[in-house]
C-alpha atoms as a PDB file:
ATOM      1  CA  UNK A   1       0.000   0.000   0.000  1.00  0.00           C
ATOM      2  CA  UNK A   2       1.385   3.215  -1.127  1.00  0.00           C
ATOM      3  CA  UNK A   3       1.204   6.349   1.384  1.00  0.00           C
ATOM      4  CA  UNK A   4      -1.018   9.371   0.076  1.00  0.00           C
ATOM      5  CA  UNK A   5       1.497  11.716   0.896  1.00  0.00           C
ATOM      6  CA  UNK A   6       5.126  12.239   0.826  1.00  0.00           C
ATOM      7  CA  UNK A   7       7.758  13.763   2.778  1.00  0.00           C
ATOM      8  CA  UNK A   8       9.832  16.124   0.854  1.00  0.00           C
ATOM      9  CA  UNK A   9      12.813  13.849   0.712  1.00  0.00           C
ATOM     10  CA  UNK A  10      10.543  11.151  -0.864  1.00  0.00           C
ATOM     11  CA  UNK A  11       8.888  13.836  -3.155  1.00  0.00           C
ATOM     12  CA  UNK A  12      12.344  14.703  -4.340  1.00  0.00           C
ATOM     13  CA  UNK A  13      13.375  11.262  -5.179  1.00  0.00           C
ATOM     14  CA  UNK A  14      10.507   9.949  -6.697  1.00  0.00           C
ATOM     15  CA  UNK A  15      11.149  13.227  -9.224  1.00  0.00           C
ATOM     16  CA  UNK A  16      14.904  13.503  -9.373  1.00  0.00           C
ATOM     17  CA  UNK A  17      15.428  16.696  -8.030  1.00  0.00           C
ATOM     18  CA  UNK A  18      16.942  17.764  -4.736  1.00  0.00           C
ATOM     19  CA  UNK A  19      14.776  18.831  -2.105  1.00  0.00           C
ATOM     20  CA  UNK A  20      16.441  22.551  -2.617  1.00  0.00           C
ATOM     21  CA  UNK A  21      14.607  22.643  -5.864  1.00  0.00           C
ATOM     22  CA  UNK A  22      11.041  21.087  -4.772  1.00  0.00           C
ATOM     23  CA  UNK A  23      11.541  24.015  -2.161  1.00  0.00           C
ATOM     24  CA  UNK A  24      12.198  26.423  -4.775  1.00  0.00           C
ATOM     25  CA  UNK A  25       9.158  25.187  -6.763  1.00  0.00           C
ATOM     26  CA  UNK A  26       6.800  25.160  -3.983  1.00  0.00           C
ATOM     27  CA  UNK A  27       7.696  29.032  -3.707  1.00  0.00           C
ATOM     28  CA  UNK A  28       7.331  29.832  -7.340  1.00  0.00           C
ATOM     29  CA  UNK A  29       4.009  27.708  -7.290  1.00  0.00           C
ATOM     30  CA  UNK A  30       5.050  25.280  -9.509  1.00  0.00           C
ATOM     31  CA  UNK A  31       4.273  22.289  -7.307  1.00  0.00           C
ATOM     32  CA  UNK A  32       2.431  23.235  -4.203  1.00  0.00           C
ATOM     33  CA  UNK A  33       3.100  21.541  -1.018  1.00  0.00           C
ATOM     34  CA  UNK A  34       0.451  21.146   2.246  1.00  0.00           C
ATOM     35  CA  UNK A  35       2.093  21.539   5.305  1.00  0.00           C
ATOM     36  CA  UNK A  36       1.622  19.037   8.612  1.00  0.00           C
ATOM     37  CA  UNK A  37      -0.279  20.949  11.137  1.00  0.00           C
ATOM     38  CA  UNK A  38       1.620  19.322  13.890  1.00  0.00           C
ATOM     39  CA  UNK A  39       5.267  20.714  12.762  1.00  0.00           C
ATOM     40  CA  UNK A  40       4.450  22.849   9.078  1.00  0.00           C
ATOM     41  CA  UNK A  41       6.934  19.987   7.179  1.00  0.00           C
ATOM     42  CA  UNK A  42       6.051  20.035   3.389  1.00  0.00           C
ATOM     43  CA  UNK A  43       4.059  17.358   2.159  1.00  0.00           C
ATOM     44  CA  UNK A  44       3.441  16.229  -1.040  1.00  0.00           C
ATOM     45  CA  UNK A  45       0.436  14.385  -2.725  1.00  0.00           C
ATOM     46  CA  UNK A  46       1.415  11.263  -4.187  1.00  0.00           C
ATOM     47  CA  UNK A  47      -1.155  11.823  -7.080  1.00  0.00           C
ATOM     48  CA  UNK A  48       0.201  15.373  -7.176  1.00  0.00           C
ATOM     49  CA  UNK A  49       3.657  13.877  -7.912  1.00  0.00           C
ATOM     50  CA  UNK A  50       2.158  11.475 -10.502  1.00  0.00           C
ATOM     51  CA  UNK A  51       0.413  14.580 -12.375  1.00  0.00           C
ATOM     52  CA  UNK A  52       3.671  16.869 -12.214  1.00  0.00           C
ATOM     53  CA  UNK A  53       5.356  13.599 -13.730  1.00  0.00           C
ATOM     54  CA  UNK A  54       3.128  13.218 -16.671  1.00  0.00           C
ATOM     55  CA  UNK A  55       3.279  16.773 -17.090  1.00  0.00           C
ATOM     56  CA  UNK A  56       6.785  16.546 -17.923  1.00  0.00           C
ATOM     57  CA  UNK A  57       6.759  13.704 -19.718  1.00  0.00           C
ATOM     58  CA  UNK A  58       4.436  15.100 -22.124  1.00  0.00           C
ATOM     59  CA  UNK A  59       6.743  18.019 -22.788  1.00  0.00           C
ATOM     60  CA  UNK A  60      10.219  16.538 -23.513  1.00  0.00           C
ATOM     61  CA  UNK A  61      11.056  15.962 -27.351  1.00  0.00           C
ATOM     62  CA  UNK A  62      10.728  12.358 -28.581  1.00  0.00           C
ATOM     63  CA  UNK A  63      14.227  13.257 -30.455  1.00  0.00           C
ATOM     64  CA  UNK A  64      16.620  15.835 -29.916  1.00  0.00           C
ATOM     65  CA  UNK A  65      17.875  17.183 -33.849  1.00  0.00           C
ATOM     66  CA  UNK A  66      21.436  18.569 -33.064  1.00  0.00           C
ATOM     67  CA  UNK A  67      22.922  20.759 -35.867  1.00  0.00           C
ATOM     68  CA  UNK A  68      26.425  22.013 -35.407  1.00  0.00           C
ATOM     69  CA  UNK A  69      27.167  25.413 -36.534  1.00  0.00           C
ATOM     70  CA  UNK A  70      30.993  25.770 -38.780  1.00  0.00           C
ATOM     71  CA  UNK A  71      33.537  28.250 -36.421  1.00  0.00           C
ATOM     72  CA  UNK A  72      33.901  30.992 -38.794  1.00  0.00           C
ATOM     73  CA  UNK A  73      37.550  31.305 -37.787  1.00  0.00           C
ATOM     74  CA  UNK A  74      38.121  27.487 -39.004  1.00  0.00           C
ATOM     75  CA  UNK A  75      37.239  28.514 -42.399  1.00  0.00           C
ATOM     76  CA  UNK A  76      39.783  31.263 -42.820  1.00  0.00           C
ATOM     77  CA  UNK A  77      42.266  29.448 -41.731  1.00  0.00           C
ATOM     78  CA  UNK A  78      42.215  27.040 -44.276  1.00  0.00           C
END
């Protein structure tokens, strides 16, 4: 059975990121954390995590094209 929320530290890992950056997210209100009323720790949503996930997923390219400019200095050195 999987737990509904996450600390931050679990959070982080189950993305990839440090906790710095969920921290920095959470501020910027890119990922939104509740807070335990008993000592205001972050918590994360598991399903919130999923979402974000997906999110992301759906956003990076399927392939990266990589085209390399000539150094203009190369050529007139030839």
């Amino acid at each position: 059975m999987s737990k509904q929320y996450l600390t931050i530290r679990e959070a982080a890992q189950m993305l990839g990121v440090s906790t710095v950056t969920l921290r920095n997210w959470d501020k910027r209100g890119l990922l939104a954390a509740a807070r335990n009323p008993a000592n205001n720790y972050r918590l994360y949503a598991r399903a919130d995590i999923e979402d974000f996930l997906e999110r992301i997923e759906e956003k990076k390219p399927k392939k990266l094209h990589i085209t390399f400019i000539p150094d203009e200095t190369e050529k007139k050195e030839s």
